[in-house]
Protein backbone atom coordinates (compact mmCIF):
# COMPACT_ATOMS: atom_id res chain seq x y z
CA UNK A 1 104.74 89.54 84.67
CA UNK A 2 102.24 87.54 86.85
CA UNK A 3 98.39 87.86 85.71
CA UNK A 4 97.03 85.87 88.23
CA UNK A 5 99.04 84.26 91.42
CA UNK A 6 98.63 80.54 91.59
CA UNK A 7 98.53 81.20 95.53
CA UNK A 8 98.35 84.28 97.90
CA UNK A 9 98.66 83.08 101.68
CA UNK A 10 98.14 85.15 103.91
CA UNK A 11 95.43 87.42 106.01
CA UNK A 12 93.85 90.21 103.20
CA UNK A 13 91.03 91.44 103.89
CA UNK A 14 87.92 92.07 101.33
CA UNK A 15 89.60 95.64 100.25
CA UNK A 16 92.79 94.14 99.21
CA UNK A 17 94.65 94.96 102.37
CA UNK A 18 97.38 92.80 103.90
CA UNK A 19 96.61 91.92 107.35
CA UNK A 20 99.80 89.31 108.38
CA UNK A 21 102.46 88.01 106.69
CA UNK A 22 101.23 87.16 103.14
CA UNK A 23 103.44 85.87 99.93
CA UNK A 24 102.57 85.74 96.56
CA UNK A 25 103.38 82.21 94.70
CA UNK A 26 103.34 81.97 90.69
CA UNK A 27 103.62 78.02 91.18
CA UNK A 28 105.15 75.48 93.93
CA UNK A 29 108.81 76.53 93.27
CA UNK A 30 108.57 80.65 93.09
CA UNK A 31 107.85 82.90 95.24
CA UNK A 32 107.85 86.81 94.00
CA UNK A 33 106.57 88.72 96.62
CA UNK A 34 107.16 88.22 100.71
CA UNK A 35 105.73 90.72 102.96
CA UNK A 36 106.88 90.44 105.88
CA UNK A 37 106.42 91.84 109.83
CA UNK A 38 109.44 92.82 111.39
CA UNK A 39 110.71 94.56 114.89
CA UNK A 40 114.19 96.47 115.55
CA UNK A 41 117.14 94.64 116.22
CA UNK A 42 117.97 95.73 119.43
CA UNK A 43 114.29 95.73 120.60
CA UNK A 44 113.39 94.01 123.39
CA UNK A 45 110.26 92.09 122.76
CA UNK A 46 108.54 88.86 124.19
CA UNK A 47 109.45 85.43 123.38
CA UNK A 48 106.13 84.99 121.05
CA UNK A 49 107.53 88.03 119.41
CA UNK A 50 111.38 87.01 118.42
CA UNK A 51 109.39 84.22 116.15
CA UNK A 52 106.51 86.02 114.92
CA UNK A 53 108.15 89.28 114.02
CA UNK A 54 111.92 88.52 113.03
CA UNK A 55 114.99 91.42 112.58
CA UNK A 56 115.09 92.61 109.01
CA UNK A 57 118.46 90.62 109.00
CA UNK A 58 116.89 87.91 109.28
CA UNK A 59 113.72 88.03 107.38
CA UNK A 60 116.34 88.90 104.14
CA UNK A 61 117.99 85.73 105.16
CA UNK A 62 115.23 83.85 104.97
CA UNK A 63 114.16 85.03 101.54
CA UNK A 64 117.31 84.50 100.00
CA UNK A 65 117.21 80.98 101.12
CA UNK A 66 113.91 80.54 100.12
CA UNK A 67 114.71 82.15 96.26
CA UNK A 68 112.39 84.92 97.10
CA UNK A 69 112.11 87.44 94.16
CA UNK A 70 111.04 90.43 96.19
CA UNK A 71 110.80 91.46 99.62
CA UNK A 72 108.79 93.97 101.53
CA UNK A 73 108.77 94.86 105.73
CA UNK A 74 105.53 95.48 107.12
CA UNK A 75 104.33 96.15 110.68
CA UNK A 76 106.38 99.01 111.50
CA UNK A 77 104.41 100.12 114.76
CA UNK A 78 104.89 103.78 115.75
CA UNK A 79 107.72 103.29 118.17
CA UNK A 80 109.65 102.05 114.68
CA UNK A 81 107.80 104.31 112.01
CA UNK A 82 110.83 106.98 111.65
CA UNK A 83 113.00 107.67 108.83
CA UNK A 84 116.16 106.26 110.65
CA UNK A 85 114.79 103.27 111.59
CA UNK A 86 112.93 102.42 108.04
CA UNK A 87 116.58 103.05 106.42
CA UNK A 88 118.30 101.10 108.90
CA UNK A 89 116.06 98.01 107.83
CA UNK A 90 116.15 98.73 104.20
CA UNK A 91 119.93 98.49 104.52
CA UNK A 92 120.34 96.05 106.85
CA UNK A 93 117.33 93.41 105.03
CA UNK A 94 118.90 94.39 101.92
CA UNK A 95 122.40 92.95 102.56
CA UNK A 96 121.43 89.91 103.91
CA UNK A 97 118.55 89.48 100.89
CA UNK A 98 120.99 90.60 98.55
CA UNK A 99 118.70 92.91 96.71
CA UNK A 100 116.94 96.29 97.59
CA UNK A 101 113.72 95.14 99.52
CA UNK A 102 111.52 97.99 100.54
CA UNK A 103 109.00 98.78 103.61
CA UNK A 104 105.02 98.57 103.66
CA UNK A 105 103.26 101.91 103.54
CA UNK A 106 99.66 102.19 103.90
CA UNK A 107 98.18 102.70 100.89
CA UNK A 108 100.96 101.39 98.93
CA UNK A 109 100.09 99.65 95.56
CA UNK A 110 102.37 97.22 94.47
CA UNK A 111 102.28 96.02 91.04
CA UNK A 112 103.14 92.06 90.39
């Protein structure tokens, strides 16, 4: 268990809150936590977007590559916040990660 990070990156604000994509480092070679925004697959969004804001698919690709430990989605705006779309990205981020990640919730605690 992780007392103190040697690095979170990312935009938090002065109550603890995660602004933008943030991950939690225990040294240079480990990351445990990756929080991550995401959009639908089949949305259609601008070409900033497709980089800033990748599929679940593909964020879980990218962690698993990287040796991430854990893996949450953030950023669901309200066109995505619905059951059936937070279960397709569970499942979908989830195969390609290879572990269960989970989605952002406000107010969510997360112990590390």
């Amino acid at each position: 268990m992780i007392t103190q990070p040697v690095a979170m990156i990312g935009n938090i604000d002065n109550d603890g809150f995660l602004g933008e994509t943030c991950f939690v480092q225990r040294d240079q070679n480990t990351t445990d936590i990756v929080v991550d925004e995401c959009r639908l697959d089949d949305e259609v969004v601008s070409p900033e977007m497709v980089s800033a804001a990748p599929t679940p698919m593909e964020i879980g690709e990218m962690a698993k590559r990287a040796g991430v430990r854990s893996l949450i989605l953030s950023h669901f705006r309200k066109h995505m916040d619905d059951p059936r779309h937070h279960n397709s990205a569970i499942k979908k981020g989830s195969e390609a990660f290879g572990k269960t990640i989970s989605i952002a919730e406000d107010l969510k605690q997360i112990k590390i």
